[in-house]
N, C-alpha and C. Protein backbone atom coordinates (compact mmCIF):
# COMPACT_ATOMS: atom_id res chain seq x y z
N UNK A 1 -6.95 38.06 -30.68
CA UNK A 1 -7.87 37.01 -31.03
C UNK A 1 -9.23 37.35 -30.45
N UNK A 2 -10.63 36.68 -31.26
CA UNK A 2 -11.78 37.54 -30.91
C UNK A 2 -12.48 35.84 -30.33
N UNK A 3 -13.61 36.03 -29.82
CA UNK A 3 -13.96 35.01 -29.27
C UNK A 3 -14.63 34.16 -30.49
N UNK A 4 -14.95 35.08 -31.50
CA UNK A 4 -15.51 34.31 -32.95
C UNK A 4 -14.72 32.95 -33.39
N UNK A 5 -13.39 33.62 -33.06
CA UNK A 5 -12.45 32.77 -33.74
C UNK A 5 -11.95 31.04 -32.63
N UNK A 6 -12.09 31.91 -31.62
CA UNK A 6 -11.95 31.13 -30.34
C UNK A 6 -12.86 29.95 -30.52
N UNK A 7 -13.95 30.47 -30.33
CA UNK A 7 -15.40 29.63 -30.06
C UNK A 7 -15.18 28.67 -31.96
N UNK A 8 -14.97 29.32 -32.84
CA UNK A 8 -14.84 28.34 -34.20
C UNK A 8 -13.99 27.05 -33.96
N UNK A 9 -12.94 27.51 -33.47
CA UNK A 9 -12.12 26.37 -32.77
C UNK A 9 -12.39 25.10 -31.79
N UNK A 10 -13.73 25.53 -31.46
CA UNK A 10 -13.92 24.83 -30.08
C UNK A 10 -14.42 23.06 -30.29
N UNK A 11 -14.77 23.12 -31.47
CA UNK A 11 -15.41 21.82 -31.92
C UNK A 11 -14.46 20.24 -31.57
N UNK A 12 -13.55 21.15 -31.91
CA UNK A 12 -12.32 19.72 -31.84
C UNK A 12 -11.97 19.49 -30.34
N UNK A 13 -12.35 20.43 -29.49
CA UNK A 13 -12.08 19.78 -27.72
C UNK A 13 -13.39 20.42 -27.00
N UNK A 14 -14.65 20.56 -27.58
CA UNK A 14 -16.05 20.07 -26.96
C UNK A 14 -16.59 18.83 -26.35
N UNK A 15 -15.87 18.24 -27.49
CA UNK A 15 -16.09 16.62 -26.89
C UNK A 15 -15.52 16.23 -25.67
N UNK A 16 -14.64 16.75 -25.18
CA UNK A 16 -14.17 16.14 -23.72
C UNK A 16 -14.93 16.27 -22.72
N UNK A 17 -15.85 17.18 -22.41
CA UNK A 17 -16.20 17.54 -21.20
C UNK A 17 -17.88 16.78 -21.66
N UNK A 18 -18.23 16.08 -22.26
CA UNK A 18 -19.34 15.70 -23.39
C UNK A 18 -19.67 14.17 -22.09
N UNK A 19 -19.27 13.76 -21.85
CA UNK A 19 -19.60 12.52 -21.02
C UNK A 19 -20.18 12.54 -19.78
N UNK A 20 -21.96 12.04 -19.89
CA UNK A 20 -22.62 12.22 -19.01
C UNK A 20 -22.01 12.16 -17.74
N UNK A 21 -22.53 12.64 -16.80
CA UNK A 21 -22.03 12.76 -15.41
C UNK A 21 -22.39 11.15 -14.67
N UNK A 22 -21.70 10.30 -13.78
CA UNK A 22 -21.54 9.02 -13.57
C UNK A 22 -21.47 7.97 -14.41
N UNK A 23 -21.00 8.22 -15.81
CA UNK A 23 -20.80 6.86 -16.44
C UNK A 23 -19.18 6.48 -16.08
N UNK A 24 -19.31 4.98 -15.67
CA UNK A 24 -17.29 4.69 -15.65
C UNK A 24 -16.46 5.28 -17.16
N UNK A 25 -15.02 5.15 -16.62
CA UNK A 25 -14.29 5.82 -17.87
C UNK A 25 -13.18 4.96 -17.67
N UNK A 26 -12.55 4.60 -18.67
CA UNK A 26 -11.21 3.77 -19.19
C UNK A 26 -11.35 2.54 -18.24
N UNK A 27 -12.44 1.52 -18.61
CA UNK A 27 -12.69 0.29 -18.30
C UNK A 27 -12.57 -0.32 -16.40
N UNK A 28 -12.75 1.07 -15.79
CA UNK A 28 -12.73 0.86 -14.64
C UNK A 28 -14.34 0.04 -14.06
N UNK A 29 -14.48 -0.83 -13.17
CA UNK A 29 -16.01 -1.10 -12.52
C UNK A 29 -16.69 -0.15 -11.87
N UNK A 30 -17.75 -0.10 -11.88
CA UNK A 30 -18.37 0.47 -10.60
C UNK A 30 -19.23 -0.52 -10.15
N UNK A 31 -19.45 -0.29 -8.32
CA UNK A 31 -20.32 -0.97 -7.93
C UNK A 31 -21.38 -0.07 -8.27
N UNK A 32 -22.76 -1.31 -8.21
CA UNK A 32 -23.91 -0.67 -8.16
C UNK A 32 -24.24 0.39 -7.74
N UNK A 33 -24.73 1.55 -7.66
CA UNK A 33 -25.45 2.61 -7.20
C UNK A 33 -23.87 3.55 -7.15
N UNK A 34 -22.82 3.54 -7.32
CA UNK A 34 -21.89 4.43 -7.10
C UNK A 34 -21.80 4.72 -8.56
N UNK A 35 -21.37 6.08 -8.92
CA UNK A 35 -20.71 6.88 -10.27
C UNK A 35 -19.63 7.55 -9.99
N UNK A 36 -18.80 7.49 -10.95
CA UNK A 36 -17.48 7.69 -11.01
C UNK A 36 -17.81 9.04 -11.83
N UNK A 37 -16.95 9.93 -11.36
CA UNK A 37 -17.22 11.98 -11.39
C UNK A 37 -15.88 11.86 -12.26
N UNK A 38 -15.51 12.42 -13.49
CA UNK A 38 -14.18 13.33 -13.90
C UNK A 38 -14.14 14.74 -12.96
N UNK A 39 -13.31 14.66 -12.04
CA UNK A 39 -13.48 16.06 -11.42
C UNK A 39 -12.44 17.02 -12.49
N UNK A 40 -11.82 16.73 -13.10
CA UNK A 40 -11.03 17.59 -13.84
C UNK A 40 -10.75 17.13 -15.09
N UNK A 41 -11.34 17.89 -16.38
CA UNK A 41 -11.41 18.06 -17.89
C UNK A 41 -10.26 19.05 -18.09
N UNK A 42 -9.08 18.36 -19.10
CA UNK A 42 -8.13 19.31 -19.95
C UNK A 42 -8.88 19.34 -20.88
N UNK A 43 -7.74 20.13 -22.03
CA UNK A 43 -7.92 20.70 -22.78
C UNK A 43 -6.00 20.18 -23.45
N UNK A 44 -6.38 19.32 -24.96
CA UNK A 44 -5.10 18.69 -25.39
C UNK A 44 -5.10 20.10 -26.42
N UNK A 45 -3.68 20.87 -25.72
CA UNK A 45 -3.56 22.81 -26.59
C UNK A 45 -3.23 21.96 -28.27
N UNK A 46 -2.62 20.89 -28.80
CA UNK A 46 -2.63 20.79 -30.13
C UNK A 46 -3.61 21.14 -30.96
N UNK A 47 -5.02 21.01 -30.32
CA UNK A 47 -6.21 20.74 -30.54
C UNK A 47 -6.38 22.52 -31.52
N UNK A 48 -6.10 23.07 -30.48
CA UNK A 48 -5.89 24.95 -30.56
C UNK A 48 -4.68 25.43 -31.32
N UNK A 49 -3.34 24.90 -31.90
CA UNK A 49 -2.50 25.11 -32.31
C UNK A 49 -2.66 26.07 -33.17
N UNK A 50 -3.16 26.70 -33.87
CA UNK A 50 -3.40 27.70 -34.86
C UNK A 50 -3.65 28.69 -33.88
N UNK A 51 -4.42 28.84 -33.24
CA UNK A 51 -4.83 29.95 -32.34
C UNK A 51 -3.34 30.74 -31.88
N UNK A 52 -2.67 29.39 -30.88
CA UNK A 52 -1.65 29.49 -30.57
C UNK A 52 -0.53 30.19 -31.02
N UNK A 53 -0.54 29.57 -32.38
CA UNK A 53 0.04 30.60 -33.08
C UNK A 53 0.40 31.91 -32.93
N UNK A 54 -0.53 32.54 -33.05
CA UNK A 54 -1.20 33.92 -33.47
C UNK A 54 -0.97 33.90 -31.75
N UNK A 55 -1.66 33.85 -30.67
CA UNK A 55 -1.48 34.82 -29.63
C UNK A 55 -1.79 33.76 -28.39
N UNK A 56 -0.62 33.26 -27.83
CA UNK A 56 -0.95 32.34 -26.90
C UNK A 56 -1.40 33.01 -25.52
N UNK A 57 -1.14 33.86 -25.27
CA UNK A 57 -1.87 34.55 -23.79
C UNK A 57 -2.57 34.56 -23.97
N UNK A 58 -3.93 34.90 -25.31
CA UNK A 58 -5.08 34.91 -25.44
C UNK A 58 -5.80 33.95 -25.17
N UNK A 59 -5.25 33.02 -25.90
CA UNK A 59 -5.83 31.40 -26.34
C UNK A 59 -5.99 31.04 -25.10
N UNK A 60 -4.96 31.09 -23.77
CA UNK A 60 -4.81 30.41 -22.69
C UNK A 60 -5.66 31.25 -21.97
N UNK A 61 -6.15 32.23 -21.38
CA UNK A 61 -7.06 33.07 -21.24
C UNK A 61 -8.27 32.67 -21.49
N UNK A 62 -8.61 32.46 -22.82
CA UNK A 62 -10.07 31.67 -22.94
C UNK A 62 -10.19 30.46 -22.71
N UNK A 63 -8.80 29.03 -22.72
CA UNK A 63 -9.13 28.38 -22.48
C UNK A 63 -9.27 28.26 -21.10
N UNK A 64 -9.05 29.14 -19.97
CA UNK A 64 -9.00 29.27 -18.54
C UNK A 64 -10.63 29.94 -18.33
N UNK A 65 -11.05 30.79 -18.96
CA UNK A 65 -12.40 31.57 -19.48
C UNK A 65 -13.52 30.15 -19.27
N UNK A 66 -13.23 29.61 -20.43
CA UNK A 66 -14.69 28.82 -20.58
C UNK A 66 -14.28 27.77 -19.65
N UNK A 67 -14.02 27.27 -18.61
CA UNK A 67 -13.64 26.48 -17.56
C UNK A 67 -12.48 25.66 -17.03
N UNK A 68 -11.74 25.47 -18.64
CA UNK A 68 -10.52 24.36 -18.15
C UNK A 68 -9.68 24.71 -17.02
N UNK A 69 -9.44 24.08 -16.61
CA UNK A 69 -8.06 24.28 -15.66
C UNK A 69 -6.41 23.47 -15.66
N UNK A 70 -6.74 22.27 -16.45
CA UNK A 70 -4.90 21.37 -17.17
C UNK A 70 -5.10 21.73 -18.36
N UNK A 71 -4.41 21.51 -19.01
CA UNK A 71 -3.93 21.27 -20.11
C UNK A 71 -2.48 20.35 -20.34
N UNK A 72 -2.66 20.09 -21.94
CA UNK A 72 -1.75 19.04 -22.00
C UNK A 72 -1.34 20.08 -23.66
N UNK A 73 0.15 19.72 -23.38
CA UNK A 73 1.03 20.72 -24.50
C UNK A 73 1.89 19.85 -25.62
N UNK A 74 2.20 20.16 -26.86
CA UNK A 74 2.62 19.64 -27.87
C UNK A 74 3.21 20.84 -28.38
N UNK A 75 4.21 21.49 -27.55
CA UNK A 75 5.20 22.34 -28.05
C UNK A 75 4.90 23.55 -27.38
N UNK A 76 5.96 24.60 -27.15
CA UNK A 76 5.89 25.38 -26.44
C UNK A 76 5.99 27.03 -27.46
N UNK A 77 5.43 26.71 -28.25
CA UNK A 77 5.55 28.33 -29.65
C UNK A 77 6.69 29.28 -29.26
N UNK A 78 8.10 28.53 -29.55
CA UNK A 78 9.20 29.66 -29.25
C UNK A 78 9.46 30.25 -27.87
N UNK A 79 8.55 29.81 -26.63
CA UNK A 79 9.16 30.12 -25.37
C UNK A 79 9.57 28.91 -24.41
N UNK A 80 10.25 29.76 -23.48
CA UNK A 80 11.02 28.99 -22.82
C UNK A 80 10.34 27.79 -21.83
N UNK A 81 10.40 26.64 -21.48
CA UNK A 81 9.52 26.32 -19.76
C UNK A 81 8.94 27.27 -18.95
N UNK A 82 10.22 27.78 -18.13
CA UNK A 82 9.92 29.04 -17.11
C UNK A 82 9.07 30.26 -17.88
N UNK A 83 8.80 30.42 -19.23
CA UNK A 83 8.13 31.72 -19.72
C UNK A 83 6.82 31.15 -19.89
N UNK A 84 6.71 29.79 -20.23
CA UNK A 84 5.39 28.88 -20.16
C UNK A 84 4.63 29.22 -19.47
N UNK A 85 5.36 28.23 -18.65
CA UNK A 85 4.53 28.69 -16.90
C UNK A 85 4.52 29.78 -16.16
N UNK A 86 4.95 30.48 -16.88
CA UNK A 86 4.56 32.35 -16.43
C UNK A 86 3.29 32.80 -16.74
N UNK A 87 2.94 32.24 -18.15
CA UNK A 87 1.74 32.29 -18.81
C UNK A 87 0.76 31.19 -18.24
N UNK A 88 1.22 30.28 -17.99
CA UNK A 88 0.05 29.68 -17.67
C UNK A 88 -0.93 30.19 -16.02
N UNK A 89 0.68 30.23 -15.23
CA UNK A 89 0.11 30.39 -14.01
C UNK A 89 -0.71 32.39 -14.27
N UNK A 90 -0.32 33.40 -14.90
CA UNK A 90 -1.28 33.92 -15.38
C UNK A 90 -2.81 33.57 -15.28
N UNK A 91 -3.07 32.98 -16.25
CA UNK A 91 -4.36 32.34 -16.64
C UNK A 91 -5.01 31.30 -16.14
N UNK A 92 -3.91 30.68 -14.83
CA UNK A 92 -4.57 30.29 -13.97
C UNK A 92 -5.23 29.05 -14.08
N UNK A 93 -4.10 28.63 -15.60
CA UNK A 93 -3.65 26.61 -15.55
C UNK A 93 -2.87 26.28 -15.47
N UNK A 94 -2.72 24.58 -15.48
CA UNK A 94 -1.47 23.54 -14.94
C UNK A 94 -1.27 22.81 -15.80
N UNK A 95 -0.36 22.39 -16.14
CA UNK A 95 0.22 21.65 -17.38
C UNK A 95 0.26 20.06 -16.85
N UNK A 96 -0.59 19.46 -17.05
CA UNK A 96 -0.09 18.13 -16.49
C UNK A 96 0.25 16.92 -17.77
N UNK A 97 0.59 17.49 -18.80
CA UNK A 97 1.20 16.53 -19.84
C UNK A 97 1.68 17.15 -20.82
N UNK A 98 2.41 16.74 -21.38
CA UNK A 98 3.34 17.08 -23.10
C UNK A 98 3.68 16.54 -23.82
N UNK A 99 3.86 16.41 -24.95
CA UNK A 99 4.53 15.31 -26.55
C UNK A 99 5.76 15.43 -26.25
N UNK A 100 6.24 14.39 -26.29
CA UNK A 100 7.77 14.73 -27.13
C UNK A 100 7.88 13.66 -28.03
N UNK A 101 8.64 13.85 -28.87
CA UNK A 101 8.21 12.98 -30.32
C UNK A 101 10.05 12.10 -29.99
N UNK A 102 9.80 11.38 -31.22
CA UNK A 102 10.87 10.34 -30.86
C UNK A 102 12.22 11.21 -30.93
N UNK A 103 12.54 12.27 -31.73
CA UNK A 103 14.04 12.72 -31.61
C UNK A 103 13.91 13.56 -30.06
N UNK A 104 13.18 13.80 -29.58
CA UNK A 104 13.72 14.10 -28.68
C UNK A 104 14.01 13.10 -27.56
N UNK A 105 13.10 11.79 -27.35
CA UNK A 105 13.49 11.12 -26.13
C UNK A 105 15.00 10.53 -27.03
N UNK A 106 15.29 10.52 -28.02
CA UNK A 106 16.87 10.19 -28.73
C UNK A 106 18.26 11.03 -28.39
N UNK A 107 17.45 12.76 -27.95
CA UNK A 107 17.75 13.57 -28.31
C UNK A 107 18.67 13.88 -26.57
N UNK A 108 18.13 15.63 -26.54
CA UNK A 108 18.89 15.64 -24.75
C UNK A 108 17.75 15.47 -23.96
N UNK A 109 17.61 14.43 -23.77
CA UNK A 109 16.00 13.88 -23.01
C UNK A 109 16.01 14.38 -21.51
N UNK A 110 17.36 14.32 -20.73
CA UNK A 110 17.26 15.31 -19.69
C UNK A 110 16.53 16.49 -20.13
N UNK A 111 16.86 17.39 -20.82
CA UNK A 111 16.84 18.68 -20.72
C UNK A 111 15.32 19.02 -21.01
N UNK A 112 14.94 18.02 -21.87
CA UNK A 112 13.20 18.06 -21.94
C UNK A 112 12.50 17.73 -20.54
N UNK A 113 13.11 16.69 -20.08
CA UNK A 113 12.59 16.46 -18.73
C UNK A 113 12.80 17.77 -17.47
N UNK A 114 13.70 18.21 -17.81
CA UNK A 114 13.93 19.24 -17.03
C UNK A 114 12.47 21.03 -17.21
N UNK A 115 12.02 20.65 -18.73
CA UNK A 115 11.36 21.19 -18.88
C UNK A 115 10.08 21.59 -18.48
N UNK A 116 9.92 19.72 -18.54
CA UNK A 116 8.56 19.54 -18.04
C UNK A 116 8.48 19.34 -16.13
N UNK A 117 9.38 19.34 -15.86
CA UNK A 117 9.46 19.87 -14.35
C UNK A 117 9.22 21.28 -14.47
N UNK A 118 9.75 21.97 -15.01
CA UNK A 118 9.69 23.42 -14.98
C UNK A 118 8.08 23.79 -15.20
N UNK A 119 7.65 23.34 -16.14
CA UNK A 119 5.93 23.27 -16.51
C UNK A 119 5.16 22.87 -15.32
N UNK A 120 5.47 21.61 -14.38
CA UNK A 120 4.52 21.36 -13.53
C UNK A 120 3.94 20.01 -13.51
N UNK A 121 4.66 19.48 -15.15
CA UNK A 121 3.59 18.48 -15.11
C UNK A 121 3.99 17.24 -14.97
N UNK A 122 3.23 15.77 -14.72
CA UNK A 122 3.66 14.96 -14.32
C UNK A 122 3.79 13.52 -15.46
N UNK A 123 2.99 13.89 -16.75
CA UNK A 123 3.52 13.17 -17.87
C UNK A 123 4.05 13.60 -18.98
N UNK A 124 4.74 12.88 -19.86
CA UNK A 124 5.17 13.14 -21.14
C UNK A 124 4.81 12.02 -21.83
N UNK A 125 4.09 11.98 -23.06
CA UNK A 125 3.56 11.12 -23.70
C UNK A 125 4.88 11.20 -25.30
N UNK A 126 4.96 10.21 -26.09
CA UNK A 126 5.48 10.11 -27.44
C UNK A 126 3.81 10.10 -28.26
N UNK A 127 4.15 11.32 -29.20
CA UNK A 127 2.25 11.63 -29.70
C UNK A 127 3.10 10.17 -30.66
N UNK A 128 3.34 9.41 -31.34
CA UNK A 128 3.73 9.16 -32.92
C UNK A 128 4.80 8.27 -33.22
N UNK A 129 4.61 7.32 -33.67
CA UNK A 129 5.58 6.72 -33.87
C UNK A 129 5.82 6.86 -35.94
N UNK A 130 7.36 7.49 -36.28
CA UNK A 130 7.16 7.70 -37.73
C UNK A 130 7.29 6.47 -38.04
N UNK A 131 7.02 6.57 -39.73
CA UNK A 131 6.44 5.68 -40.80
C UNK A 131 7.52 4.75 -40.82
N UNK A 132 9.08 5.77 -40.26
CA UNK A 132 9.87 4.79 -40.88
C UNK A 132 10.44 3.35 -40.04
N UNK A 133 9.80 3.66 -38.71
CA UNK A 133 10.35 2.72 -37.60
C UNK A 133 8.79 1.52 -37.89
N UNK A 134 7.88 1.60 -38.56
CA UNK A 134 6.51 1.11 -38.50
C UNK A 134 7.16 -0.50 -38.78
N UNK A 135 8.22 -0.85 -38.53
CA UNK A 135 8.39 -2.38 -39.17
C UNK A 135 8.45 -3.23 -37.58
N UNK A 136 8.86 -4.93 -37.43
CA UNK A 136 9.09 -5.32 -36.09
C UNK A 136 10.11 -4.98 -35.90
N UNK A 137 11.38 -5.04 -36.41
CA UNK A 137 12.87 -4.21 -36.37
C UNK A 137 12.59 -3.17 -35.56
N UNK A 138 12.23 -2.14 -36.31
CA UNK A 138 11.92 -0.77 -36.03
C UNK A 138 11.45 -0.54 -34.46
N UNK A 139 10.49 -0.91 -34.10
CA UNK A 139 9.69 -0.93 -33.27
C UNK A 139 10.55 -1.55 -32.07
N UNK A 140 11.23 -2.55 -31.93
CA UNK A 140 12.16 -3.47 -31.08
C UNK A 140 13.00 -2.38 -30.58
N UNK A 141 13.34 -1.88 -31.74
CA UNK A 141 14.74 -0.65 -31.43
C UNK A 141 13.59 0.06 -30.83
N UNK A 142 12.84 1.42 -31.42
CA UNK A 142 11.86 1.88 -30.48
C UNK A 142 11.46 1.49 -28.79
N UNK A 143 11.46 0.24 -28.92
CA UNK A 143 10.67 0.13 -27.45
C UNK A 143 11.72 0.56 -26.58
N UNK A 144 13.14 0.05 -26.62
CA UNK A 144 14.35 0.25 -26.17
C UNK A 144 14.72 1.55 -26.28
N UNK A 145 14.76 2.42 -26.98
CA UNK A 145 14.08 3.99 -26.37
C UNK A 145 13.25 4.04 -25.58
N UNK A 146 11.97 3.75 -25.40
CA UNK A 146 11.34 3.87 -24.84
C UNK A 146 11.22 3.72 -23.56
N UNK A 147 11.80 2.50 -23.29
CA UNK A 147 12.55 1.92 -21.88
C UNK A 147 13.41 3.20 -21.28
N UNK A 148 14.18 3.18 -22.31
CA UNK A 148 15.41 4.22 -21.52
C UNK A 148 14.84 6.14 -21.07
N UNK A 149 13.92 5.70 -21.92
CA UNK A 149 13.47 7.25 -21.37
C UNK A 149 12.43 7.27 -20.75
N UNK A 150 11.44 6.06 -20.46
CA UNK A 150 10.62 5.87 -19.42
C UNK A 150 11.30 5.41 -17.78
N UNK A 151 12.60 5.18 -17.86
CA UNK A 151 13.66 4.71 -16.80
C UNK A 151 13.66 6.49 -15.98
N UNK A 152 14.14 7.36 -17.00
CA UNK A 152 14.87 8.63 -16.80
C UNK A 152 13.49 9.41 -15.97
N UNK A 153 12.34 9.08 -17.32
CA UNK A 153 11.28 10.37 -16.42
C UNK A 153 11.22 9.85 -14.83
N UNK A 154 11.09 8.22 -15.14
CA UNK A 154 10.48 7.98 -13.52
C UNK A 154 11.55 8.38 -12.35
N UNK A 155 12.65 8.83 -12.65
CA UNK A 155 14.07 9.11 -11.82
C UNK A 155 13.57 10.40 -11.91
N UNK A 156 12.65 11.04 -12.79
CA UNK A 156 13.05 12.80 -12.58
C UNK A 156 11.36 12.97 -12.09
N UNK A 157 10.73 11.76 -11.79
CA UNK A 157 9.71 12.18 -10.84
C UNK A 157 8.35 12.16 -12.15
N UNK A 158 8.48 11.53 -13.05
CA UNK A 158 7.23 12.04 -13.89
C UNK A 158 7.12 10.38 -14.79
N UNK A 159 5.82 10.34 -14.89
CA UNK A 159 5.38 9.37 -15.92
C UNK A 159 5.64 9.38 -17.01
N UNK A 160 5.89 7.96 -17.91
CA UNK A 160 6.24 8.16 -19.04
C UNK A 160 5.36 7.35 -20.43
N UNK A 161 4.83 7.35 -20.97
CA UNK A 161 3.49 7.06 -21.93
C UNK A 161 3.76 7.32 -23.82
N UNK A 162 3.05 6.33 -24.04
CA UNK A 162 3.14 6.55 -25.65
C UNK A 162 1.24 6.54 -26.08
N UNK A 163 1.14 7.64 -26.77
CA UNK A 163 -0.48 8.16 -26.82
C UNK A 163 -0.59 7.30 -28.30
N UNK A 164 -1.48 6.11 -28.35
CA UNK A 164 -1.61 5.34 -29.45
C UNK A 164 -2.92 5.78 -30.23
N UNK A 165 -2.92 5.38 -30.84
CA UNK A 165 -3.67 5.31 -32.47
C UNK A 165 -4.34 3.87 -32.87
N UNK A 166 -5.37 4.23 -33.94
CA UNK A 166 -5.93 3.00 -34.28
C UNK A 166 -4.94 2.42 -35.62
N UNK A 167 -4.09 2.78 -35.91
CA UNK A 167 -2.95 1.79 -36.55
C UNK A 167 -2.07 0.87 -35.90
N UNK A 168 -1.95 1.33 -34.73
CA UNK A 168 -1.03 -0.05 -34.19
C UNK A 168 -1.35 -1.27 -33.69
N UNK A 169 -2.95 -1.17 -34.33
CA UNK A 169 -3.47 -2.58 -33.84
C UNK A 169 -3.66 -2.94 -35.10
N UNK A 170 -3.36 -2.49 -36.28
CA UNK A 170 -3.49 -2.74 -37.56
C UNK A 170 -2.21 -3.82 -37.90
N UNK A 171 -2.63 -5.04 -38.96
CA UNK A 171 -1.52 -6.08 -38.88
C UNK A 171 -0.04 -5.32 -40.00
N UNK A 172 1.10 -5.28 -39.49
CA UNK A 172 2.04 -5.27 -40.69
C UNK A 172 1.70 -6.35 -41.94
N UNK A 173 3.00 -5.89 -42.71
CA UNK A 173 3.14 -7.00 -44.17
C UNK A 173 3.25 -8.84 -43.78
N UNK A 174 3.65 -8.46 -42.44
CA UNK A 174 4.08 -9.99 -42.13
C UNK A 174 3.61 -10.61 -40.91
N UNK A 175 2.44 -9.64 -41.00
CA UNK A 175 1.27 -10.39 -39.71
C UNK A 175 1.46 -9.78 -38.26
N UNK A 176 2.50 -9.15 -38.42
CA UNK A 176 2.66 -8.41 -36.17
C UNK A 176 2.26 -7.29 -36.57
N UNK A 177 1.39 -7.30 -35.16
CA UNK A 177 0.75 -6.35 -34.92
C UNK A 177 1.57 -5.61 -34.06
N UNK A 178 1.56 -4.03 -34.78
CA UNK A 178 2.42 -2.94 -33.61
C UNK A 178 2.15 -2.83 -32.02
N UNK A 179 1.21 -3.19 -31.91
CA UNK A 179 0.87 -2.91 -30.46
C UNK A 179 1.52 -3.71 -29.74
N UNK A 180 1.27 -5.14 -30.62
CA UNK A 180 2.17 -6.30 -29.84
C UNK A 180 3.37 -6.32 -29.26
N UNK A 181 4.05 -5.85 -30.23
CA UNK A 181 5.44 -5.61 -30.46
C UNK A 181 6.00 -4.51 -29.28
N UNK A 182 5.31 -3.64 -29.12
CA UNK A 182 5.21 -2.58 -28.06
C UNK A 182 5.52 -3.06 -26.48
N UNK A 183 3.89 -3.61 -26.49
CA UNK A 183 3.80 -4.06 -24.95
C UNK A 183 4.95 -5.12 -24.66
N UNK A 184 5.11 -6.55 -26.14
CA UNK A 184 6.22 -6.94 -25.03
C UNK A 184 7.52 -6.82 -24.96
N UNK A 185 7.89 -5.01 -25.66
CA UNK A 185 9.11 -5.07 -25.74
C UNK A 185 9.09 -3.83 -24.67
N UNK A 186 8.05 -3.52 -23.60
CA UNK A 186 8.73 -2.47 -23.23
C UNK A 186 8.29 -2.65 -22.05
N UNK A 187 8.82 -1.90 -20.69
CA UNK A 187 8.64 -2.38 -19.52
C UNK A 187 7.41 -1.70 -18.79
């Protein structure tokens, strides 16, 4: 991979590091005269997934190159945890988050968790909730996954999170709103 291709890529995670220096972030206060610093900007690798593709030592290399130091992962391109973090610690990043989509917290949710110990990192987010659970039914059952595998990470030492979207504040056919349905079905 050439840096042409690298740097073409870059548009879609420029924006992170984009926020003037002392403005608050995620609705925290500040007192007067104090500013709140991001001391540390990831880099979400979905963002890069094509790159990835094609040659992940590279990709991770430049994204270690032009400054990042976390990253957050949405699949591991055919290697193992432990071969992950072979590569990462290489290049001289830390994994502090990952997707796992709903079949897997359904799925052997230990063994993912076991993964992301192996990685380093301390969350796992659900990127998605599919089309087909989008009802209040659906979602009820959902949260109750969600429970049970937000129970497990916090036993295996790691946070557990669902990365939302501007649809779940959007109303269903019959007036509930997904988000609703979410927060008070889950702990």
């Amino acid at each position: 991979m050439d840096r042409r291709n690298f740097i073409a890529a870059m548009p879609a995670i420029g924006f992170l590091g984009s926020r003037p220096r002392g403005l608050p972030v995620g609705g925290q206060g500040l007192v007067l005269g104090q500013s709140l610093v991001i001391e540390e900007i990831g880099v979400q690798l979905y963002t890069l997934r094509s790159l990835l593709s094609e040659d992940v030592d590279g990709t991770l290399a430049l994204v270690a190159e032009i400054g990042y130091r976390t990253v957050e992962f949405a699949g591991l391109y055919g290697f193992t945890p432990r071969e992950m973090r072979g590569k990462l610690d290489a290049a001289g990043l830390r994994a502090v988050s990952s997707h796992a989509g709903v079949n897997e917290i359904r799925g052997d949710w230990p063994f993912f968790l076991e993964g992301a110990q192996e990685l380093g990192q301390d969350l796992v987010f659900v990127p998605s909730i599919p089309e087909s659970e989008r009802t209040p039914e659906g979602l009820r059952h959902l949260a109750e996954d969600f429970n049970r595998a937000g129970e497990m990470a916090r036993s295996a030492g790691l946070r557990f999170g669902y990365h939302n979207h501007d649809w779940e504040f959007a109303a269903l056919s019959d007036g509930t709103i997904m988000m609703d349905v979410l927060l008070e079905c889950t702990e």
